[in-house]
C-alpha atoms as a PDB file:
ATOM      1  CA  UNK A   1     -12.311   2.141   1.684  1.00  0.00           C
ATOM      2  CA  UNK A   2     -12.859  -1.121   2.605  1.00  0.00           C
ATOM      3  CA  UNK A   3     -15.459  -2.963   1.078  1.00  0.00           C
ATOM      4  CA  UNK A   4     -15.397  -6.008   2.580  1.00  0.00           C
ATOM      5  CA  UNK A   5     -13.828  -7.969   5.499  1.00  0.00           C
ATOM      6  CA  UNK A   6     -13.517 -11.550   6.780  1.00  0.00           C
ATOM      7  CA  UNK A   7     -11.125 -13.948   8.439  1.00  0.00           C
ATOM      8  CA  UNK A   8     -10.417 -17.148   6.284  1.00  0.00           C
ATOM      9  CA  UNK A   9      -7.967 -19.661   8.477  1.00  0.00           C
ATOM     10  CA  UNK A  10      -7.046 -16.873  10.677  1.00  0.00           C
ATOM     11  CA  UNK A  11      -6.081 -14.212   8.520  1.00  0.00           C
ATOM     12  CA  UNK A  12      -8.419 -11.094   8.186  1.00  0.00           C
ATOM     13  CA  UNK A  13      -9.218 -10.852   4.474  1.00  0.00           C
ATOM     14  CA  UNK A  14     -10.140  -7.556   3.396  1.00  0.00           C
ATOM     15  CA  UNK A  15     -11.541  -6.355  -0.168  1.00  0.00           C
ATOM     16  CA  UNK A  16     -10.765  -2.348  -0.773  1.00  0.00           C
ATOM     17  CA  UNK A  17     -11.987   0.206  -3.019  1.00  0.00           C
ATOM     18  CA  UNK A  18      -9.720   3.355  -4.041  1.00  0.00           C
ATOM     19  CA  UNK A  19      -9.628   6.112  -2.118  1.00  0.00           C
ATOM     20  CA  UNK A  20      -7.657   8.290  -4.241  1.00  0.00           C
ATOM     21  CA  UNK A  21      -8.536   8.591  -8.081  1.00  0.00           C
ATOM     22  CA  UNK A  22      -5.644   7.917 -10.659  1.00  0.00           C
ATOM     23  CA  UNK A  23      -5.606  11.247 -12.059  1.00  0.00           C
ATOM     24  CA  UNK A  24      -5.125  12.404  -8.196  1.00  0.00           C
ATOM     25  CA  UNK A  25      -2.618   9.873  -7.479  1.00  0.00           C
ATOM     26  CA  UNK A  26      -0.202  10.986 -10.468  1.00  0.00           C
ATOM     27  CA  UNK A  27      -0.315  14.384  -8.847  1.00  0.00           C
ATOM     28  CA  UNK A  28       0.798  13.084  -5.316  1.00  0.00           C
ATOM     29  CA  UNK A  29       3.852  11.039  -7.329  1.00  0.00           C
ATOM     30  CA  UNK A  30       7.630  11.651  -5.498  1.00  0.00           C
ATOM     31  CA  UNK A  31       5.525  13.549  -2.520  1.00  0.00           C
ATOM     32  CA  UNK A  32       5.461  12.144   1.186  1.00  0.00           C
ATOM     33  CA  UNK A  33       2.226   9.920   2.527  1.00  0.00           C
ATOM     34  CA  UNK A  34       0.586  11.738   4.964  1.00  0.00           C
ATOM     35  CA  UNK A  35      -0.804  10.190   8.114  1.00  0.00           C
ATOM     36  CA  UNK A  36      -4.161  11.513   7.229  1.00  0.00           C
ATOM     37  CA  UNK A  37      -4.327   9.282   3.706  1.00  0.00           C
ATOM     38  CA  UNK A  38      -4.239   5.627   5.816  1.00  0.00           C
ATOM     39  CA  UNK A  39      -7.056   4.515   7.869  1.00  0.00           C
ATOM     40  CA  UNK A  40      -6.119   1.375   8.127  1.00  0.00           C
ATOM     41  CA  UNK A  41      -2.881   0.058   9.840  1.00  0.00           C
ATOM     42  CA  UNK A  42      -2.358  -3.804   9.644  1.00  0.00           C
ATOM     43  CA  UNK A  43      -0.530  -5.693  12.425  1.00  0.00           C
ATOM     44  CA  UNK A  44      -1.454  -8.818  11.994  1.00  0.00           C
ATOM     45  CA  UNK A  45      -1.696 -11.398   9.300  1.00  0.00           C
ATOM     46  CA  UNK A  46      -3.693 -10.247   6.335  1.00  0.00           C
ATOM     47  CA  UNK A  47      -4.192 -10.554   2.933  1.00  0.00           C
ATOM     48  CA  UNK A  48      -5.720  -7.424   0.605  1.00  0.00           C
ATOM     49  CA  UNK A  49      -7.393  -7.611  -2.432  1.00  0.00           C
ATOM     50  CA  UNK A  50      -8.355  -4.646  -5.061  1.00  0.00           C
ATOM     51  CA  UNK A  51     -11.832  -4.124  -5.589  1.00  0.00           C
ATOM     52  CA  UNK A  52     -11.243  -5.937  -8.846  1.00  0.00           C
ATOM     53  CA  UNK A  53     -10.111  -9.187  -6.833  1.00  0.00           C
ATOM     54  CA  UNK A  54      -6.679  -8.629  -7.714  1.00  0.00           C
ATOM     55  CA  UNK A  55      -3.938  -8.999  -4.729  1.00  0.00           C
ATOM     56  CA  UNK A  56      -2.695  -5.909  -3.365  1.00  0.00           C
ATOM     57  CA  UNK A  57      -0.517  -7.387  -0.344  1.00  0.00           C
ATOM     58  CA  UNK A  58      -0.231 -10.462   1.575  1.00  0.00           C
ATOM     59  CA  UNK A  59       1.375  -9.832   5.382  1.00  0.00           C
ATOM     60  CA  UNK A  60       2.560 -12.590   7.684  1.00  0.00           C
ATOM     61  CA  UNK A  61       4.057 -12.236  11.211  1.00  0.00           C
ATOM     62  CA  UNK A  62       7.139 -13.617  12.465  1.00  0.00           C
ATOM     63  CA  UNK A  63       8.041 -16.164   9.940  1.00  0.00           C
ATOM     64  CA  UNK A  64      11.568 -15.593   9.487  1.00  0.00           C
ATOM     65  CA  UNK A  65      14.358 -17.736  11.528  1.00  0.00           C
ATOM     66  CA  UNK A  66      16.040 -15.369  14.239  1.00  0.00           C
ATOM     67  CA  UNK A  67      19.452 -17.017  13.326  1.00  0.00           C
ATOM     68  CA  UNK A  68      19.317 -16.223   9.978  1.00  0.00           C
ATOM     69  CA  UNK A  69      18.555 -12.521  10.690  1.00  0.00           C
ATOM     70  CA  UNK A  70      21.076 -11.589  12.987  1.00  0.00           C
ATOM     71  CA  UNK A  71      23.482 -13.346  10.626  1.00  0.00           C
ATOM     72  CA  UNK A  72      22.683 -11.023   7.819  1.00  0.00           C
ATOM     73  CA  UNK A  73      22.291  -8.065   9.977  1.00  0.00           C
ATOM     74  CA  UNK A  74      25.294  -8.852  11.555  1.00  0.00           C
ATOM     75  CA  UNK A  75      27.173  -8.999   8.292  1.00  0.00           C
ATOM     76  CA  UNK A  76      25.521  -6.712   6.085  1.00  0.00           C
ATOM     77  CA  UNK A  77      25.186  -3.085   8.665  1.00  0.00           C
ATOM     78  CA  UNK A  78      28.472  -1.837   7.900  1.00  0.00           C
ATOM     79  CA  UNK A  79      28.205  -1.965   4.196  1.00  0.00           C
ATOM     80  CA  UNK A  80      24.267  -0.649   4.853  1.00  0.00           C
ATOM     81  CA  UNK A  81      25.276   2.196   6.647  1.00  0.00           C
ATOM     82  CA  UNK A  82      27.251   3.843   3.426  1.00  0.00           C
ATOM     83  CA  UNK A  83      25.648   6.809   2.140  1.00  0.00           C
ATOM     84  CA  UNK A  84      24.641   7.550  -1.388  1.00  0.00           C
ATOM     85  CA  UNK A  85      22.482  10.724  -2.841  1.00  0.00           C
ATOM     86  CA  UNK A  86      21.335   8.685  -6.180  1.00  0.00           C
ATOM     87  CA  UNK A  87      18.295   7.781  -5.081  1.00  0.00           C
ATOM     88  CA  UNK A  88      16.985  11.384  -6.686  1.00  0.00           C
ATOM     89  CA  UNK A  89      13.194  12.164  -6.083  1.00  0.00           C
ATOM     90  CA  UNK A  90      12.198   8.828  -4.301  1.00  0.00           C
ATOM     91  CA  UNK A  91      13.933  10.486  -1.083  1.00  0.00           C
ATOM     92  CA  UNK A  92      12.014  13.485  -1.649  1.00  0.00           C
ATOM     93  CA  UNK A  93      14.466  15.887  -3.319  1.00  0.00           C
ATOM     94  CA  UNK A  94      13.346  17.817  -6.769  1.00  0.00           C
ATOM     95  CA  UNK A  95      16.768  18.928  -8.213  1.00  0.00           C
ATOM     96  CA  UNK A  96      18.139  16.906 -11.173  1.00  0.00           C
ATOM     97  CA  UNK A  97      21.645  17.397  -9.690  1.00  0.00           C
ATOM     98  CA  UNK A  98      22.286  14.101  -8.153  1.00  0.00           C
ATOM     99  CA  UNK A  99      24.659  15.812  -5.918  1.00  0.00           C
ATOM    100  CA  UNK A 100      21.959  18.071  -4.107  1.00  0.00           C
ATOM    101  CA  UNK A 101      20.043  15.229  -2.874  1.00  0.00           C
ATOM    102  CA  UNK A 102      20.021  14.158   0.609  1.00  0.00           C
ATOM    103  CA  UNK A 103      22.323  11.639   1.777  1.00  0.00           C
ATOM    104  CA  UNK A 104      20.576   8.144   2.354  1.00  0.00           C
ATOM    105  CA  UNK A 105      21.389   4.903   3.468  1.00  0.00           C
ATOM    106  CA  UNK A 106      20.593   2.812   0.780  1.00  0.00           C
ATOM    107  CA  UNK A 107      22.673   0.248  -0.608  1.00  0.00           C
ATOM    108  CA  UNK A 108      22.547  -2.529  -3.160  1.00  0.00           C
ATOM    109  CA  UNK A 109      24.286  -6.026  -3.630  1.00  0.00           C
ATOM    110  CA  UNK A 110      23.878  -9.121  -5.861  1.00  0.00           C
ATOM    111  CA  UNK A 111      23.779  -7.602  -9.251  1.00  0.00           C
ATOM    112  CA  UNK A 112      22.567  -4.667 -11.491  1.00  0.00           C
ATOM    113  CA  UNK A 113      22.209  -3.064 -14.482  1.00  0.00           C
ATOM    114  CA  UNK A 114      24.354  -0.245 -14.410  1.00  0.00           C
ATOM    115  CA  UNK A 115      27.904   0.698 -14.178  1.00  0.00           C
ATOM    116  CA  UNK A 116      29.055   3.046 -11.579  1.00  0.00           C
ATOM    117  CA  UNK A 117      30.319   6.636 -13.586  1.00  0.00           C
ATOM    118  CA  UNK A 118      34.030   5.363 -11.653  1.00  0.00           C
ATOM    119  CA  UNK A 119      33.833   2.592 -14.031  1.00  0.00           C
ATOM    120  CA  UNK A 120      32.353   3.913 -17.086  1.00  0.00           C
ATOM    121  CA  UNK A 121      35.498   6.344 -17.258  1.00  0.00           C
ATOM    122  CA  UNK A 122      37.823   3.362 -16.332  1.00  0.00           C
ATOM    123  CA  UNK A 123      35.933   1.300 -19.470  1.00  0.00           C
ATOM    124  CA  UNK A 124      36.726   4.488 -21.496  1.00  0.00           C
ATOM    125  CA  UNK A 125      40.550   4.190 -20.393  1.00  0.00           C
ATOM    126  CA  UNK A 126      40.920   0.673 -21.231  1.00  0.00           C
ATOM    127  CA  UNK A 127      38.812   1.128 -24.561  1.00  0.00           C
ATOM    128  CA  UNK A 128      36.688  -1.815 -23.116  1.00  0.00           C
ATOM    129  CA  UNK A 129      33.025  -2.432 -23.848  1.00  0.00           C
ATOM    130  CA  UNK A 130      30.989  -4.521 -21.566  1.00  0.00           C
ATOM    131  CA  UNK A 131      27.691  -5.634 -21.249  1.00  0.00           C
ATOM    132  CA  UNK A 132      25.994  -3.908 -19.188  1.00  0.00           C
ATOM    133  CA  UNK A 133      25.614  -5.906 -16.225  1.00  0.00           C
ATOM    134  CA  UNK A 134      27.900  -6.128 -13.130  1.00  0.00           C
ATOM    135  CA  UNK A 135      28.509  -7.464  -9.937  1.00  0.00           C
ATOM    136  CA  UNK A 136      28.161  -5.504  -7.060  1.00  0.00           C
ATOM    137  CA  UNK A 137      31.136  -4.104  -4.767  1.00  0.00           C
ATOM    138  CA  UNK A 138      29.783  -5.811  -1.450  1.00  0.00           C
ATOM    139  CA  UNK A 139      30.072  -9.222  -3.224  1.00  0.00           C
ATOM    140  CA  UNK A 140      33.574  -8.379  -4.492  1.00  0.00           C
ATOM    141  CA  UNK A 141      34.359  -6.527  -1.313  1.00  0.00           C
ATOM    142  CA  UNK A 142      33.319  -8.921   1.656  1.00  0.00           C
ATOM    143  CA  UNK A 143      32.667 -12.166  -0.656  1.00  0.00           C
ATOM    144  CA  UNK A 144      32.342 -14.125   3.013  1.00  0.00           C
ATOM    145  CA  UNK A 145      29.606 -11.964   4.592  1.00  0.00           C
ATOM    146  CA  UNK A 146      27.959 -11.930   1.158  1.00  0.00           C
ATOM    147  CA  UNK A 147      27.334 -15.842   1.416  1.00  0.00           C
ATOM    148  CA  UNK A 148      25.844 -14.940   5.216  1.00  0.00           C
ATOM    149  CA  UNK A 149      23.462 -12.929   4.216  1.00  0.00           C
ATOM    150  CA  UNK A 150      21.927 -15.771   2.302  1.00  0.00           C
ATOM    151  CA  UNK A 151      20.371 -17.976   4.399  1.00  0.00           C
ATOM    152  CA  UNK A 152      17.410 -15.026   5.236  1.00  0.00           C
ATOM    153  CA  UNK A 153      17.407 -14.367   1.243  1.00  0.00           C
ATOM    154  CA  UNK A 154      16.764 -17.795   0.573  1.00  0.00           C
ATOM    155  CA  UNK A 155      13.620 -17.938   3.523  1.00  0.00           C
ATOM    156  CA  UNK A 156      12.711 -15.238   2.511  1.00  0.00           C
ATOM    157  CA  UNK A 157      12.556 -16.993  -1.548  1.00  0.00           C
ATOM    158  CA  UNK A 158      10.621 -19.944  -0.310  1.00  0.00           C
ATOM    159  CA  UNK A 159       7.921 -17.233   1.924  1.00  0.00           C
ATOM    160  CA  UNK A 160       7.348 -15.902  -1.998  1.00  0.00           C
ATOM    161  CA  UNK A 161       7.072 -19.533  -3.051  1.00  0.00           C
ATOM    162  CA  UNK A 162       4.618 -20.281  -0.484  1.00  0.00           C
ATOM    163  CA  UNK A 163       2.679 -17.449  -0.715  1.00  0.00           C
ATOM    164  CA  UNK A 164       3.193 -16.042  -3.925  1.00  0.00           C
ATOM    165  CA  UNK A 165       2.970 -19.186  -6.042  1.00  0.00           C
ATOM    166  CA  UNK A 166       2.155 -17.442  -9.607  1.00  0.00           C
ATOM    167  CA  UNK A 167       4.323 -14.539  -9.765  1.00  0.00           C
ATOM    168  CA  UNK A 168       7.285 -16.830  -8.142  1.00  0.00           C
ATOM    169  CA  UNK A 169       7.211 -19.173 -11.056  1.00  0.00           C
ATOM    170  CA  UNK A 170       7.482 -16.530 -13.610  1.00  0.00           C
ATOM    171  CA  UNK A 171      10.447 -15.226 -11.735  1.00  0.00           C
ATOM    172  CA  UNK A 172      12.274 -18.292 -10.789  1.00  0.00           C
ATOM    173  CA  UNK A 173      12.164 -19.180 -14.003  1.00  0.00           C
ATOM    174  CA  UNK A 174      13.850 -15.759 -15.353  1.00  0.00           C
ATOM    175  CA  UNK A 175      16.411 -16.440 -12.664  1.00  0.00           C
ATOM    176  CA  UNK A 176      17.136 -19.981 -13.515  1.00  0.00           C
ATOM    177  CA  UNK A 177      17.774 -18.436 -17.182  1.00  0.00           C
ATOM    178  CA  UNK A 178      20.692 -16.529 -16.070  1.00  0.00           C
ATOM    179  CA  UNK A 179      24.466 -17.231 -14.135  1.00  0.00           C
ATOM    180  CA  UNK A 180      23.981 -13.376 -12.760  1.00  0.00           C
ATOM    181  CA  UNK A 181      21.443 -14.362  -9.837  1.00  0.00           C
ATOM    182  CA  UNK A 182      21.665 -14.955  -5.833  1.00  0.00           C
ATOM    183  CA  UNK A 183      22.308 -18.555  -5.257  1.00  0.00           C
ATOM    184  CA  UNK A 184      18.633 -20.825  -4.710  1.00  0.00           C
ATOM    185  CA  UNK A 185      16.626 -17.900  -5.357  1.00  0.00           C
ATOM    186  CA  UNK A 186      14.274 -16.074  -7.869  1.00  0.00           C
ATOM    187  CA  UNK A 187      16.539 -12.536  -6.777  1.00  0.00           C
ATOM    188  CA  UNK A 188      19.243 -10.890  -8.679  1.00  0.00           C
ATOM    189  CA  UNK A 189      19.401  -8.106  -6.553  1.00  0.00           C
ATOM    190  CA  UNK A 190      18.957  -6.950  -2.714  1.00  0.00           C
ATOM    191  CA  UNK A 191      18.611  -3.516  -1.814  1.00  0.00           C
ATOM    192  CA  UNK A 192      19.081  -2.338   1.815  1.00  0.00           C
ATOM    193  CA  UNK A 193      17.935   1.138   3.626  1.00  0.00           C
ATOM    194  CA  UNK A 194      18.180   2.204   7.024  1.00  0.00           C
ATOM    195  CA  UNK A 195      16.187   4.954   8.376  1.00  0.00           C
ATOM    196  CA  UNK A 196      14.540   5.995   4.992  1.00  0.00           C
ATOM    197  CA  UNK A 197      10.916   7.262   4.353  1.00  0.00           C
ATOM    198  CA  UNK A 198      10.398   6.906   0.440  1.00  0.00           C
ATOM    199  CA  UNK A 199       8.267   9.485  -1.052  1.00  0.00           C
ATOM    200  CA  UNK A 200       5.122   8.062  -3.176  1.00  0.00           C
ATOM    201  CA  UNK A 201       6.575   5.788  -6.080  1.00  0.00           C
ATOM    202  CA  UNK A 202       5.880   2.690  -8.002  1.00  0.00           C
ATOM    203  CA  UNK A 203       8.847   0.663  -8.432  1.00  0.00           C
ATOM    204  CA  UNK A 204      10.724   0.563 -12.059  1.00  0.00           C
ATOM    205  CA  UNK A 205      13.169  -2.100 -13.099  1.00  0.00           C
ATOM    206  CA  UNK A 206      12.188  -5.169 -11.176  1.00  0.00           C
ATOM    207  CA  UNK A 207      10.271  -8.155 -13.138  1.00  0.00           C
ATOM    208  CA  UNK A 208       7.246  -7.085 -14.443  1.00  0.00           C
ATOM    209  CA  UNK A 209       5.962 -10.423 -14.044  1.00  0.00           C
ATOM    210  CA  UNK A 210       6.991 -10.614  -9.890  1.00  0.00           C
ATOM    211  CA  UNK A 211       5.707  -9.895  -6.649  1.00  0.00           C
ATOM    212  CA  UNK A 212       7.987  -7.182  -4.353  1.00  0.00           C
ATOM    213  CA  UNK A 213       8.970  -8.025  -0.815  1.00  0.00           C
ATOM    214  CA  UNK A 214       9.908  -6.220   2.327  1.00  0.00           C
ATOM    215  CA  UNK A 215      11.901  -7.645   5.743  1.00  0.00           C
ATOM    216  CA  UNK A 216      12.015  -4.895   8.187  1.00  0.00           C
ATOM    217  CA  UNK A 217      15.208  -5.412  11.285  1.00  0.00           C
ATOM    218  CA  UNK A 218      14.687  -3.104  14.028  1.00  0.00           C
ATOM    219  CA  UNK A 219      17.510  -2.110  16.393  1.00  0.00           C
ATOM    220  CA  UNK A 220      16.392   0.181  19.480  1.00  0.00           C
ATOM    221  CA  UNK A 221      12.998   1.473  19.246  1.00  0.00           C
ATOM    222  CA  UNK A 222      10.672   3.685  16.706  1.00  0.00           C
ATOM    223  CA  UNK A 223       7.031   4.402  15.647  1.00  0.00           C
ATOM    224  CA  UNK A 224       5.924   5.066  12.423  1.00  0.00           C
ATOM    225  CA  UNK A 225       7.704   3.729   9.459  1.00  0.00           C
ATOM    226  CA  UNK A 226       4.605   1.548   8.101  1.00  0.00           C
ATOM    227  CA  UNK A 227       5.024   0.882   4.685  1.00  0.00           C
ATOM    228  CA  UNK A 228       1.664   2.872   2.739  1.00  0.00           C
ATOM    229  CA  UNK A 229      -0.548   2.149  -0.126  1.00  0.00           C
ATOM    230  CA  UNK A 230      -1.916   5.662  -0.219  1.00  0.00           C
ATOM    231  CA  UNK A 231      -4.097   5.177  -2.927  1.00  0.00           C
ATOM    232  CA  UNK A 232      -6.324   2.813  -0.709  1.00  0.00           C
ATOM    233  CA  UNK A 233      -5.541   4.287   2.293  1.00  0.00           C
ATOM    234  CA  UNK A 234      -3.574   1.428   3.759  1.00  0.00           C
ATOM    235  CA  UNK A 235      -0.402   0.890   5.705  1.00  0.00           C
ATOM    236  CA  UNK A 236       1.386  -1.878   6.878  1.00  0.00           C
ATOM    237  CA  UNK A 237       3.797  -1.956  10.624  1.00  0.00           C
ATOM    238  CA  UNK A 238       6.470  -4.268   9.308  1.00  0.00           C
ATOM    239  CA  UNK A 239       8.540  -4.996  12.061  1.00  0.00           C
ATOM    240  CA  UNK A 240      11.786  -7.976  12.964  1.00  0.00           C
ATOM    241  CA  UNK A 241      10.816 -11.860  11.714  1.00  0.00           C
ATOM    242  CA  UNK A 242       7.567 -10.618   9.158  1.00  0.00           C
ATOM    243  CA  UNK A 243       7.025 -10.958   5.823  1.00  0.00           C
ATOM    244  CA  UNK A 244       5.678  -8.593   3.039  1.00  0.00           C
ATOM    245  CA  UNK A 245       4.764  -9.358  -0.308  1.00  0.00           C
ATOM    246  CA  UNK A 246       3.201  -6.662  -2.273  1.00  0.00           C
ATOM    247  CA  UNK A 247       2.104  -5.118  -5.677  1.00  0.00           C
ATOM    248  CA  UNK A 248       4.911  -2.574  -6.124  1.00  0.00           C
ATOM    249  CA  UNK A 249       3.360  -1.387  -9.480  1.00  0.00           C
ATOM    250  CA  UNK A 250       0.797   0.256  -7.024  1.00  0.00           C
ATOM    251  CA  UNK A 251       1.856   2.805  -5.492  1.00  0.00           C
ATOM    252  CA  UNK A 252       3.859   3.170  -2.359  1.00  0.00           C
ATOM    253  CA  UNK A 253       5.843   4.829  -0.156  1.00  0.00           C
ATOM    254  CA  UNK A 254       6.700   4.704   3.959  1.00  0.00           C
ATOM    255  CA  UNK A 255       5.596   7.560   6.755  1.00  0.00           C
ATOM    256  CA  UNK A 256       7.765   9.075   8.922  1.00  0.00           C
ATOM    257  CA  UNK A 257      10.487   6.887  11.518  1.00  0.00           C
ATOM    258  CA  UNK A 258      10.378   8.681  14.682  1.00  0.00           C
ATOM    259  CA  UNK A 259      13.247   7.257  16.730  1.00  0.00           C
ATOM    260  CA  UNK A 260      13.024   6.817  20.589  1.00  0.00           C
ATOM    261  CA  UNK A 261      16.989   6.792  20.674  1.00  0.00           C
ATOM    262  CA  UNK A 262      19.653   8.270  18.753  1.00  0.00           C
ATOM    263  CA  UNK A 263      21.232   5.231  17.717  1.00  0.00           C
ATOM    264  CA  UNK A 264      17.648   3.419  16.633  1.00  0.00           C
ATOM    265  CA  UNK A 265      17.798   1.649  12.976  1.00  0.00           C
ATOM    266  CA  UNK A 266      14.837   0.577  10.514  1.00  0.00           C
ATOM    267  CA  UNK A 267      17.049  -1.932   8.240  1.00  0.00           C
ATOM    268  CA  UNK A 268      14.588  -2.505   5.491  1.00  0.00           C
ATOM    269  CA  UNK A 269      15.534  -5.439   3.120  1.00  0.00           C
ATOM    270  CA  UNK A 270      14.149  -5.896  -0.426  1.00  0.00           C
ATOM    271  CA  UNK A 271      14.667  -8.823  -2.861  1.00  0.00           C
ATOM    272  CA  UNK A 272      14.077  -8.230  -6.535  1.00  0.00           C
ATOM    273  CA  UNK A 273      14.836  -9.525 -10.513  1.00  0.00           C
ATOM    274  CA  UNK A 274      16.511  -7.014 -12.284  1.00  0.00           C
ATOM    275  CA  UNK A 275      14.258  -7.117 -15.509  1.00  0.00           C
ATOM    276  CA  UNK A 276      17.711  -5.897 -17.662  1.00  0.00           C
ATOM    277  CA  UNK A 277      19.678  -8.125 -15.775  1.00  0.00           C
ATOM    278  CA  UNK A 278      17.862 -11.100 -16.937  1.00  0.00           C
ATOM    279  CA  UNK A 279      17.149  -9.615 -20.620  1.00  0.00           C
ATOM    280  CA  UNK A 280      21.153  -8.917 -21.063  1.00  0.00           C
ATOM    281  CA  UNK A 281      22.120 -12.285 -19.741  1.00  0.00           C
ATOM    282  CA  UNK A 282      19.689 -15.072 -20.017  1.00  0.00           C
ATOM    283  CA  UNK A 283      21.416 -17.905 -21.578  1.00  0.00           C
ATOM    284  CA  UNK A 284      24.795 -16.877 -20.592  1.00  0.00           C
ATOM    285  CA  UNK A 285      26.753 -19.869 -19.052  1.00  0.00           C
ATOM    286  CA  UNK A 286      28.496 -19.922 -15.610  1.00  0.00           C
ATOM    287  CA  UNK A 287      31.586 -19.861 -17.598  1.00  0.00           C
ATOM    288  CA  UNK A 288      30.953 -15.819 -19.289  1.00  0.00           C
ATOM    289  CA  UNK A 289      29.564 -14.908 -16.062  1.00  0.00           C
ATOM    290  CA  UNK A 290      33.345 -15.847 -14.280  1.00  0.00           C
ATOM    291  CA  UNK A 291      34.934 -13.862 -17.032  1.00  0.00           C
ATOM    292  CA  UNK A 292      32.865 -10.963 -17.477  1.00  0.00           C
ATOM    293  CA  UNK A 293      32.976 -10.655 -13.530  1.00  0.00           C
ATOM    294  CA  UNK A 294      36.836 -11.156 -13.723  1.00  0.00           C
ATOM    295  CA  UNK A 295      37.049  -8.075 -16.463  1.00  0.00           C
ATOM    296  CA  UNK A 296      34.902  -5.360 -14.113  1.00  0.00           C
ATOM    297  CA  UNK A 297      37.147  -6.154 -11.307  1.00  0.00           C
ATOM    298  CA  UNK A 298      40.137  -5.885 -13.001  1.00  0.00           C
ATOM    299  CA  UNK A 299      38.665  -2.179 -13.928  1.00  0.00           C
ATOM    300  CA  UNK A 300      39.958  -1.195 -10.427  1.00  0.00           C
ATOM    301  CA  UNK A 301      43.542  -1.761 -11.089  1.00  0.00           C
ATOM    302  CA  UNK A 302      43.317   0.786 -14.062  1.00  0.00           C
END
């Protein structure tokens, strides 16, 4: 509901109320957003406030270089484009059975929290114990596209600067505290999904402290796919060159991508902190980082 609209310097300012009560909203967790929760659709620059003043979203069109997104689309698709069925009830399956869950394009790089079971049982074999933080296999893998894709990480860092001022303090300053983060930036991690409507979810694991972010590159052409905040009955069309910076502690989720062409992608790009990644290693040195990176990849030859 909105309670209150204005333009300030050319963006439309808007002030909203909830639509959908807490107690409500808990019972629509890890289910779809319907059409019929948003009435409002932004296109155009915005920024959206809580009814409490607090910052829901702030949406900028095409800010980001052109060069610097077909560089990382360019080197990033193929590794994008591998399939994975972990991402449990956020893609809208109930079983607990990791292996009965649809298979999604969604991909991470940088680095996370968690070993892969292939190299927990490869630890076990080599009676090693690691902390538990590790690069990820598209650095190790393709350690040349990697450093392409940074140029659009890195505008998409100073965007969340610019715009996010508060929150990117806190977070560049976690980052600065650890070896284990993308180069210039207040990320650890970058996850990637093509063609993927998330159910209803508030993100877990990211900085507490931070601000999320969404890039959208579009190949061929779709409708739908705006990225939701149900519980105020707002959606936002994210499409090539904008910029999203939003609570993800509210809750979220995307509608439906209805392709006009077989081969159409939605690449959506996310930047984060890994809250464990920075916990585990802040303070490390460069140095531990080399060697601790040089031990998991060694894993593979066991």
């Amino acid at each position: 509901m909105i309670i209150k609209k204005e333009k300030q310097g050319g963006v439309t300012v808007y002030h909203l109320d909830k639509d959908i009560t807490d107690d409500k909203m808990d019972g629509l967790k890890n289910t779809f957003v319907k059409p019929s929760q948003i009435e409002l659709v932004l296109k155009d620059d915005a920024d959206v406030y809580t009814e409490t003043g607090k910052l829901l979203l702030r949406f900028r069109k095409n800010k980001l270089k052109q060069d610097n997104i077909n560089s990382f689309y360019d080197n990033v698709v193929d590794f994008a484009m591998n399939t994975s069925t972990n991402r449990g009830s956020t893609s809208g399956s109930q079983s607990k059975n990791i292996y009965d869950n649809p298979k999604i394009m969604t991909n991470i790089f940088g680095y996370f929290d968690r070993f892969s079971p292939s190299q927990k049982v490869k630890m076990t074999r080599a009676n090693k114990k690691l902390l538990g933080v590790r690069e990820c296999r598209f650095n190790m893998d393709c350690p040349d596209k990697y450093q392409k894709t940074l140029p659009l990480i890195q505008e998409i860092d100073s965007y969340y600067k610019k715009y996010i001022p508060e929150n990117y303090a806190n977070q560049r300053k976690k980052a600065n505290q650890t070896p284990f983060h993308i180069k210039d930036t207040s990320f650890t991690t970058v996850t990637t999904n093509i063609n993927f409507q998330t159910t209803i979810h508030k993100d877990k694991g990211d900085d507490e402290e931070g601000f999320g972010n969404l890039v959208v590159i579009e190949k061929g052409k779709y409708t739908g796919g705006e990225t939701c905040m149900p519980q105020y009955g707002i959606g936002v069309d994210v499409r090539t060159g904008d910029v999203l910076y939003m609570n993800v502690h509210e809750w979220h989720g995307n509608l439906p991508i209805k392709k006009e062409t077989p081969d159409t992608q939605r690449l959506s790009v996310v930047c984060y902190l890994r809250q464990l990644v920075w916990e585990r290693t802040k303070n490390k040195t460069k140095c531990f980082m080399l060697k601790h990176n040089k031990t998991v990849r060694n894993l593979r030859n066991i």
